[in-house]
Protein backbone atom coordinates (compact mmCIF):
# COMPACT_ATOMS: atom_id res chain seq x y z
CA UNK A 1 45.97 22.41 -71.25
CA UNK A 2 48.51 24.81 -69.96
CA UNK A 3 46.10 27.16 -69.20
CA UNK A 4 44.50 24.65 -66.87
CA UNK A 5 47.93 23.78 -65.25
CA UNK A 6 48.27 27.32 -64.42
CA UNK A 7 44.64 27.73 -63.09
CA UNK A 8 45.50 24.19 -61.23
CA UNK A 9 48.64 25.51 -59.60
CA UNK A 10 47.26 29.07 -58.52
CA UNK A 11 44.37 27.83 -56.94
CA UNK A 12 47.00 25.68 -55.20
CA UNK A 13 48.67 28.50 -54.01
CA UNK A 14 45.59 30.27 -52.77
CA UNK A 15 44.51 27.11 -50.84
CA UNK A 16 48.15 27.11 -49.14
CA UNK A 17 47.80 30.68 -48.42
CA UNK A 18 44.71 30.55 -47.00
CA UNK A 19 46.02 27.21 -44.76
CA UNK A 20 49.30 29.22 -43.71
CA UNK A 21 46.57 32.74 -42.80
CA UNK A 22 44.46 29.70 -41.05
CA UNK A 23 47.15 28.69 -39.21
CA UNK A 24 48.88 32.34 -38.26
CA UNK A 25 45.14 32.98 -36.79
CA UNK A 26 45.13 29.85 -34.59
CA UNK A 27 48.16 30.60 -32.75
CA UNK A 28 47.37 34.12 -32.51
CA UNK A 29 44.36 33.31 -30.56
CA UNK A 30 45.70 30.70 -28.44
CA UNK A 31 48.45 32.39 -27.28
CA UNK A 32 45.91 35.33 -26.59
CA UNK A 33 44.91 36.06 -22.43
CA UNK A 34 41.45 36.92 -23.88
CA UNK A 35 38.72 34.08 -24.65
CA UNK A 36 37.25 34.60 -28.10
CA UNK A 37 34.18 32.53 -29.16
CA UNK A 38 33.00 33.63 -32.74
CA UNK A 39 29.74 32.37 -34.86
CA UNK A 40 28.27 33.05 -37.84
CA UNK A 41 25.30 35.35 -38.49
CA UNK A 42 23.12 31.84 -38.06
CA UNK A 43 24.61 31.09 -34.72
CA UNK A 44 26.39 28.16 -35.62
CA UNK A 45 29.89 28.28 -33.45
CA UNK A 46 33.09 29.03 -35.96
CA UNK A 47 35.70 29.93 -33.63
CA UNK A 48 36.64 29.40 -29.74
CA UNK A 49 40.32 29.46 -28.28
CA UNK A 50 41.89 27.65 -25.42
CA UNK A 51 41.09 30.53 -23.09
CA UNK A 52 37.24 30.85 -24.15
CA UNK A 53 37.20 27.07 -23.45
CA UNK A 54 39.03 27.53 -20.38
CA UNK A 55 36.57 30.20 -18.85
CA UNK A 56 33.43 28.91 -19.83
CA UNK A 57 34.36 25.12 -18.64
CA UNK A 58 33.36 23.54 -21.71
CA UNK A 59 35.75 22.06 -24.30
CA UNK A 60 36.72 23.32 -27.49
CA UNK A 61 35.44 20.67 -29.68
CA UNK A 62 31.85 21.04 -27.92
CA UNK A 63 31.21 24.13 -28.41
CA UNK A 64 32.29 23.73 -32.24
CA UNK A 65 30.03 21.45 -32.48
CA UNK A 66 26.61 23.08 -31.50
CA UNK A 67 25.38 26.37 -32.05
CA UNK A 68 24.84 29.62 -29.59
CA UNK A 69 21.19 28.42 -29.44
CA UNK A 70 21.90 24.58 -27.88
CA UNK A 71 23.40 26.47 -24.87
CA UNK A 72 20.36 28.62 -24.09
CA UNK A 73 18.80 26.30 -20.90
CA UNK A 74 22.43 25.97 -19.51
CA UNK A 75 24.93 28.77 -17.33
CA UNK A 76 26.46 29.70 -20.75
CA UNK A 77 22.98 31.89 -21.82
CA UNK A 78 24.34 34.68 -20.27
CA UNK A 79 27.14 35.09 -22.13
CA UNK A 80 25.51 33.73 -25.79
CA UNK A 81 22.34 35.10 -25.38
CA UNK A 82 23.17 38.81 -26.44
CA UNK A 83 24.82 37.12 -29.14
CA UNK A 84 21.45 35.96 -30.39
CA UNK A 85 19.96 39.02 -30.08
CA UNK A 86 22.77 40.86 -31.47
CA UNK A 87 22.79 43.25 -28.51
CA UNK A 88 26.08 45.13 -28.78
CA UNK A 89 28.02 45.49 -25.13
CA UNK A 90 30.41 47.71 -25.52
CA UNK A 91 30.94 48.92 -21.77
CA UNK A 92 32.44 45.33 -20.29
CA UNK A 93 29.72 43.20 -18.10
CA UNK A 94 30.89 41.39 -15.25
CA UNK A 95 29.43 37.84 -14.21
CA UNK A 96 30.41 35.02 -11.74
CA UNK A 97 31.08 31.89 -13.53
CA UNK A 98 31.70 28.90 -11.88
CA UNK A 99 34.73 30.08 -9.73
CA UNK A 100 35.57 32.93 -12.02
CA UNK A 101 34.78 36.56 -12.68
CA UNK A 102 34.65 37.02 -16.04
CA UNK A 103 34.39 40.40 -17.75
CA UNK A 104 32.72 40.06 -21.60
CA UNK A 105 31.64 42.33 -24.25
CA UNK A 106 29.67 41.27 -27.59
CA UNK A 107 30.73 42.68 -31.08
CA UNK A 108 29.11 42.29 -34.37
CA UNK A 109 30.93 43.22 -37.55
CA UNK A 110 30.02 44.06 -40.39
CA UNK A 111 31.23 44.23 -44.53
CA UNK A 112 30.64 47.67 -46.40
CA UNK A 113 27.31 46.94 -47.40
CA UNK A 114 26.10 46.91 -43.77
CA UNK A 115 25.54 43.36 -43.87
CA UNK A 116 26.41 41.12 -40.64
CA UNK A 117 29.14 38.64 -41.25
CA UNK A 118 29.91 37.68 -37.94
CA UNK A 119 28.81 37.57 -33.86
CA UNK A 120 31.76 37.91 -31.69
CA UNK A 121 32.34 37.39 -27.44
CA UNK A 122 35.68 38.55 -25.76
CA UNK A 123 35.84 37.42 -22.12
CA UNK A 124 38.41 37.93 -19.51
CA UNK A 125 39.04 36.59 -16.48
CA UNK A 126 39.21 39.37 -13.68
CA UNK A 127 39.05 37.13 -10.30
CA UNK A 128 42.89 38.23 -9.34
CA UNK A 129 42.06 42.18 -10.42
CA UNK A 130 38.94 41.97 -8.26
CA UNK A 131 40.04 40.47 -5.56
CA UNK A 132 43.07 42.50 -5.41
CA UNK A 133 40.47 45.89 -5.66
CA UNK A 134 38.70 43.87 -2.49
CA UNK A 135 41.77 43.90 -0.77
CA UNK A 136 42.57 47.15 -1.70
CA UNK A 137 39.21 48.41 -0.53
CA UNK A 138 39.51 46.74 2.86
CA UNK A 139 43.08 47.92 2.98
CA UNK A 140 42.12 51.55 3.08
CA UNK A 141 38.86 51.21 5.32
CA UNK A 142 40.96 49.50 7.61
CA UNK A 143 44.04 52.00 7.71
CA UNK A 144 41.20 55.26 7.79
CA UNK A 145 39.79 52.94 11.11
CA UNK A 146 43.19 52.63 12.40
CA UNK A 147 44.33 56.28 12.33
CA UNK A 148 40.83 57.90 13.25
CA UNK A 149 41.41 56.18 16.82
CA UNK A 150 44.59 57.83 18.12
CA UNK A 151 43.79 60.97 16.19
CA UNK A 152 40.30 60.70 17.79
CA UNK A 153 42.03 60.12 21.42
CA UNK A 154 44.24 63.44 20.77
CA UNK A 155 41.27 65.22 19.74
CA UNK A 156 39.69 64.00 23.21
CA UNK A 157 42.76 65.34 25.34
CA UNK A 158 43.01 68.21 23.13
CA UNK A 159 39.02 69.24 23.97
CA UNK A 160 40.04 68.77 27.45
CA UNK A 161 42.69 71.38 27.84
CA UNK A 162 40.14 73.59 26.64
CA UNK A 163 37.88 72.91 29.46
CA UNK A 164 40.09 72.88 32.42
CA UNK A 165 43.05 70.03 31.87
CA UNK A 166 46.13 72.52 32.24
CA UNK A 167 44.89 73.65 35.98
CA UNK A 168 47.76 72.02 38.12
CA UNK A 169 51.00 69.97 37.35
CA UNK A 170 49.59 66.08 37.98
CA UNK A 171 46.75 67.08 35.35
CA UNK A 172 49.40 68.55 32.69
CA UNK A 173 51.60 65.24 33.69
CA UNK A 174 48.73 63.10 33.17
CA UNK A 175 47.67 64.70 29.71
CA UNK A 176 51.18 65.05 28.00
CA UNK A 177 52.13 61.42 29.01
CA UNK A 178 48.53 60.21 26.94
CA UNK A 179 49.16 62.37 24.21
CA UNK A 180 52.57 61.15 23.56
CA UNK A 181 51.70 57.84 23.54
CA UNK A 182 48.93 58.54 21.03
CA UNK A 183 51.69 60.70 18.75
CA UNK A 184 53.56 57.66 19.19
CA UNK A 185 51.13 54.88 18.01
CA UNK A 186 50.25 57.42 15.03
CA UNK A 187 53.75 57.66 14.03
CA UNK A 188 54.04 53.95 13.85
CA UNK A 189 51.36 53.31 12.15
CA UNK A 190 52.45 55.55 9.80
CA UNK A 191 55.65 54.45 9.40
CA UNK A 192 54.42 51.07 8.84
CA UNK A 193 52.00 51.91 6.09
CA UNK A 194 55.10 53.45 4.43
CA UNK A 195 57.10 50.50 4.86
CA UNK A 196 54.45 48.48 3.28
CA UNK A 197 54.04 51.00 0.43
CA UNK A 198 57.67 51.46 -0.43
CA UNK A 199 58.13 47.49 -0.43
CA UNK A 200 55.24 46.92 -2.45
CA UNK A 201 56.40 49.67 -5.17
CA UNK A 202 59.44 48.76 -5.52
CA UNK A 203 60.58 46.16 -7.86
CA UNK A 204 64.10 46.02 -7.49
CA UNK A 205 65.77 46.79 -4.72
CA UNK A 206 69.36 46.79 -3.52
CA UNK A 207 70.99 43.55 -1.68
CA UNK A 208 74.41 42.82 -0.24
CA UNK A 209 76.51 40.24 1.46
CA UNK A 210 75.26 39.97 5.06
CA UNK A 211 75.84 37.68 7.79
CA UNK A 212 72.72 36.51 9.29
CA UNK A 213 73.78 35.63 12.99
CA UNK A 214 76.18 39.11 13.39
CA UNK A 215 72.79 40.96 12.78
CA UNK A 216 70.45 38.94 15.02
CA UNK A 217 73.16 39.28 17.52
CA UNK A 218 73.85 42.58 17.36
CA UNK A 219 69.84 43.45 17.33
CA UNK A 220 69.01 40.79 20.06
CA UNK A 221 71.30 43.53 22.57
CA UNK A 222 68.75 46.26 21.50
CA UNK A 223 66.10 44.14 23.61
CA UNK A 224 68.04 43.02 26.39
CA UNK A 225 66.01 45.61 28.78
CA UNK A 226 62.68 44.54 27.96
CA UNK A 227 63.92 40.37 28.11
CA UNK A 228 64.83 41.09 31.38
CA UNK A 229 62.11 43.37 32.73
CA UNK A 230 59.74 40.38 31.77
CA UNK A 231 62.15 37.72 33.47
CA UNK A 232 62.19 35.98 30.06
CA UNK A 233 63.96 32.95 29.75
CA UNK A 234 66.53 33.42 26.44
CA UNK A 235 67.04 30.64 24.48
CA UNK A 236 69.92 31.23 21.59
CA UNK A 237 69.87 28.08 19.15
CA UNK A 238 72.27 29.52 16.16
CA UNK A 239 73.43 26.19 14.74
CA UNK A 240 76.48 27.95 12.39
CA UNK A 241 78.83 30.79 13.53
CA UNK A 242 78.19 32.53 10.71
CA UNK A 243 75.72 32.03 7.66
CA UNK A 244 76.13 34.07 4.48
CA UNK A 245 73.25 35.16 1.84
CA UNK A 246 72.77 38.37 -0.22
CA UNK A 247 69.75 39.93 0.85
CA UNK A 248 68.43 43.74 1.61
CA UNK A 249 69.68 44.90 5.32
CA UNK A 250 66.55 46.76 5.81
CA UNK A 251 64.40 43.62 5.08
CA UNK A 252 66.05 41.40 6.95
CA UNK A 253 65.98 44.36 10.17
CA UNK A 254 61.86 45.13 9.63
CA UNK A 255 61.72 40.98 10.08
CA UNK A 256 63.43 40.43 12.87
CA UNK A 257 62.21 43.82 14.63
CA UNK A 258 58.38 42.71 13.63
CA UNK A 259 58.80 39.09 14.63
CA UNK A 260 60.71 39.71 18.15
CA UNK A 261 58.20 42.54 19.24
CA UNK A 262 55.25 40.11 18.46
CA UNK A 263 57.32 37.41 20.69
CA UNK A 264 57.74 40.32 23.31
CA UNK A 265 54.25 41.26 23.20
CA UNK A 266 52.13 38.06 23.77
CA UNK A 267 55.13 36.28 26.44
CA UNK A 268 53.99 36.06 30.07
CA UNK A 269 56.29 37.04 32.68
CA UNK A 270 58.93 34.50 33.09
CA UNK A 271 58.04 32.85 29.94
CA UNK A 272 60.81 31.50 27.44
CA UNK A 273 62.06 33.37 24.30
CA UNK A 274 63.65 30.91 21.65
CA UNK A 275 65.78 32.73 18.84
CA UNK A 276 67.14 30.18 16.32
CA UNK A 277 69.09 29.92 12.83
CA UNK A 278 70.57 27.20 10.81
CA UNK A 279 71.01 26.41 7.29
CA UNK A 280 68.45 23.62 5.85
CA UNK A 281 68.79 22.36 2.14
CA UNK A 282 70.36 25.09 0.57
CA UNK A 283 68.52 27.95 2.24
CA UNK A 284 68.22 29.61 6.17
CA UNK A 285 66.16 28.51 8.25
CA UNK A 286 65.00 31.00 11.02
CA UNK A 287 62.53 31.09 13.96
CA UNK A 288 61.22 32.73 16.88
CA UNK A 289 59.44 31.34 19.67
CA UNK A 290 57.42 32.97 22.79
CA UNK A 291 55.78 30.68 25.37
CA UNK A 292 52.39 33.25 25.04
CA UNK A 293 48.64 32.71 24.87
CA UNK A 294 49.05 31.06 21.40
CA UNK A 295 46.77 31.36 18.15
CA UNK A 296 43.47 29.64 17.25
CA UNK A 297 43.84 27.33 14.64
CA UNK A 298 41.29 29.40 12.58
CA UNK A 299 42.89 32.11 12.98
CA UNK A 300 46.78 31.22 11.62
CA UNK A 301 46.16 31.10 8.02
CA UNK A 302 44.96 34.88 8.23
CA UNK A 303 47.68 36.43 10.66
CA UNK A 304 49.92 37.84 7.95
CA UNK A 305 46.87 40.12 6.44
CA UNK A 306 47.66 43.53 6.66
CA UNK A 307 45.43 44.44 10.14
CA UNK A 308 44.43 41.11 11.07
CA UNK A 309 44.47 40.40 14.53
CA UNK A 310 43.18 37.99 16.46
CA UNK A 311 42.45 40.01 19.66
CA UNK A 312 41.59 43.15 18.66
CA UNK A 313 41.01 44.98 22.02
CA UNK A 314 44.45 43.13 23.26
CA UNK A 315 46.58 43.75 20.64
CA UNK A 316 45.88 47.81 20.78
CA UNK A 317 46.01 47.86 24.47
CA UNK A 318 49.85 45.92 23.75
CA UNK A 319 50.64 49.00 21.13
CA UNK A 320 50.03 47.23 18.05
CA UNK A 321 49.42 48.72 14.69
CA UNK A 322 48.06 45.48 13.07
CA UNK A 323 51.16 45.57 10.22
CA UNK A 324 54.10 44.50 11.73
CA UNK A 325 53.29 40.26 10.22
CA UNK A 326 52.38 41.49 7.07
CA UNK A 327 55.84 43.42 7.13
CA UNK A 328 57.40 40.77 8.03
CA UNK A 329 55.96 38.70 4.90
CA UNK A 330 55.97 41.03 2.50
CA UNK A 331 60.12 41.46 3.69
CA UNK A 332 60.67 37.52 3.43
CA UNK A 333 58.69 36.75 0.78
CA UNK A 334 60.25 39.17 -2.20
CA UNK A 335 63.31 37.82 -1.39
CA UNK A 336 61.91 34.12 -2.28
CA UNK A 337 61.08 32.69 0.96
CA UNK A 338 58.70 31.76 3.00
CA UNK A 339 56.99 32.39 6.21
CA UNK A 340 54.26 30.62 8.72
CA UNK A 341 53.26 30.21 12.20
CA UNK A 342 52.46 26.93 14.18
CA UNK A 343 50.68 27.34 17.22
CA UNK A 344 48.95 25.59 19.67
CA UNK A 345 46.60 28.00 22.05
CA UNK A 346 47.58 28.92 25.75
CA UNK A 347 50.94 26.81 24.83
CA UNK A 348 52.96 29.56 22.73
CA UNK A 349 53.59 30.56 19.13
CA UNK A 350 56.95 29.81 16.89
CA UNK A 351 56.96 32.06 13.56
CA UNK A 352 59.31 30.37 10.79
CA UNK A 353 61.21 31.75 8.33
CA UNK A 354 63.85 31.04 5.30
CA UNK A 355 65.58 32.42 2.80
CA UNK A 356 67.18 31.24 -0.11
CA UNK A 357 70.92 30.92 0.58
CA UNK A 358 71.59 32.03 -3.48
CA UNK A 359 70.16 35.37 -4.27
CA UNK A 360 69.81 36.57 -7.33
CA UNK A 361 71.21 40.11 -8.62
C-alpha cells in the first residue's frame, strides 16, 4: 500500500512537472517575434503561437484543430506544403501573404535513431526590413542621379576649355561663373546627404535650453536681402516674447533654414511671407507660409521623401537638392514632433511644425 502511495505521489510530481515545462514553453513562444507552427510526423497540427496565427491570418484554435493537409486548396499550401513533403529549407524563402512579407524556413528533427518526431515552420515577418531595403535602394539610385548631373555639367565645361573656352575674358567669365555654381550645388548636396546621415546615425544627441523666437529672429536678419529683392511682404505672427524648450540648436537651425528657403524659392515677386510661433497644448507650434504656386493634393503626402519633388525641372532650375523637407522632418521628428503641409495649388503653401515643450534628457 505504501508502495502505491509513493508510485501515486511521483507520478504526481511528474504530471506537475511536465504542466509547469508545458507552461514555461507556452510563454516562451508567445512572447517570441518568430511564428512557430509545429505537427507531428502525421501532419496533425501540435503547436502554433500568437505570431504564427498572426501572420498566416488564421486563428490559433483553427489551425489546432485540422491538420497540414486540410489547408492544401487554400493560400496557406505554400507555407505547409514542404512540410508534407518534408522538404528541408534551410536558406529562408520569401512570400507575399496577404499584406505581409513573410520569410519561412521548414525543419524536421529527429531522435538518435534517425527517426522523425516532428515537422517544424519558423516565419517572420520582413515587410518593415524590405521596405526599408526599397527605400534604401531608391535612396542611393536617386543620390548617384543627383550628383552625376552637376558633376556631368563640370565635365561639360571642363571638355570645353580643352577645345577653345579660355580664348578671351567674357568666355573665361562665362565658364568660371557656371562652374561655380555647379561646385556649389555639389557641395550642397553633399552637405545635405551628410546631414541626413549623421541625423539618422545618431541616437542620442545633445540638447539645451533655447529660446525659440531669439533664434528665428536672429536667423530671419540672415534673409532680409533676398525678402526684399523679391518685394516680399513679411508677416511676423510670434504670439509669446519668448518660448522655452530643450532641443538640439543645429536641428532647430537645418528646420528653419530648409523651411524658409523652400518659402523663398516657390514666392512670386511681391508675394507674402508669414513666419509664426505660439505655444498650443503643451508644445510649439510653428509655421511658415509663402503665397507660391502651391502643391497638388497628390503630391503632399510624399513631399518629405528624401528627393521628392513635385516639379522636377523647376525645382533644379531654383537650386534645389531635393533634401532640404526631408531634413527638415527627420530634424522635427526625433525630437517628438510633427510636421505637414496644407496647400491649396496656385494659392500658396504653409508648412507646420511643433515640438514638445518638455524634452526629455
Amino acid at each position: 500500500m505504501n508502495l502505491e502511495i509513493e508510485d501515486i505521489k511521483s507520478l504526481k510530481d511528474q504530471i506537475e512537472e511536465l504542466v509547469r515545462e508545458k507552461e514555461k514553453l507556452s510563454a516562451v513562444l508567445s512572447n517570441l517575434k518568430e511564428g512557430i507552427v509545429v505537427a507531428d510526423p502525421s501532419d496533425k497540427i501540435l503547436v502554433v503561437n500568437e505570431a504564427a496565427s498572426e501572420f498566416l491570418n488564421i486563428s490559433t484554435s483553427e489551425l489546432l484543430r485540422h491538420s497540414l493537409r486540410d489547408f492544401l486548396e487554400e493560400d496557406l499550401k505554400f507555407f505547409f506544403a514542404p512540410l508534407i513533403q518534408e522538404k528541408e529549407i534551410s536558406a529562408q524563402t520569401v512570400v507575399q501573404h496577404e499584406n505581409r512579407i513573410l520569410s519561412f524556413r521548414a525543419f524536421f528533427p529527429k531522435n538518435q535513431e534517425g527517426s522523425l518526431i516532428a515537422k517544424g515552420l519558423v516565419l517572420r515577418d520582413i515587410t518593415e526590413s524590405q521596405r526599408v531595403e526599397e527605400l534604401r535602394k531608391v535612396f542611393v539610385a536617386n543620390a548617384s542621379h543627383e550628383l552625376r548631373s552637376p558633376a556631368a555639367g563640370l565635365q561639360a565645361l571642363l571638355d570645353a576649355f580643352e577645345v577653345g573656352g579660355l580664348e578671351n575674358l567674357e568666355s573665361r567669365t562665362k565658364f568660371i561663373t557656371m562652374m561655380s555654381r555647379e561646385v556649389s550645388r555639389l557641395n550642397a548636396i553633399i552637405q545635405d546627404l551628410l546631414d541626413l546621415s549623421e541625423m539618422e546615425r545618431e541616437k542620442e544627441f545633445a540638447k539645451e535650453p533655447l529660446d525659440i523666437v531669439k533664434l528665428f529672429r536672429e536667423w530671419l536678419s540672415f534673409y532680409e536681402t533676398r525678402i526684399k529683392e523679391k518685394d516680399l511682404h513679411l508677416i511676423i505672427n510670434f504670439y509669446e516674447e519668448r518660448i522655452s524648450l530643450t532641443a538640439s540648436l543645429t536641428d532647430i537651425e537645418r528646420l528653419f533654414r530648409n523651411l524658409i528657403e523652400n518659402a523663398l524659392k516657390y514666392s512670386p515677386t511681391g508675394g507674402d511671407l508669414e513666419i509664426g510661433l505660439k505655444v498650443e497644448k503643451n508644445q510649439v507650434l510653428g509655421w511658415i507660409k509663402d503665397s507660391g504656386i502651391g502643391i497638388p493634393e497628390e503630391h503632399l503626402s510624399r513631399i518629405f521623401e528624401r528627393f521628392y519633388r513635385v516639379d522636377k525641372s523647376r525645382s533644379r532650375a531654383l537650386g534645389g537638392t531635393g533634401l532640404g523637407l526631408s531634413i527638415a522632418k527627420h530634424a522635427v521628428e526625433r525630437h517628438g514632433g510633427k510636421i505637414w503641409a496644407e496647400s491649396v495649388e496656385n494659392h500658396g503653401s504653409t508648412f507646420y511644425f511643433t515640438f514638445p515643450l518638455i524634452q526629455s534628457e
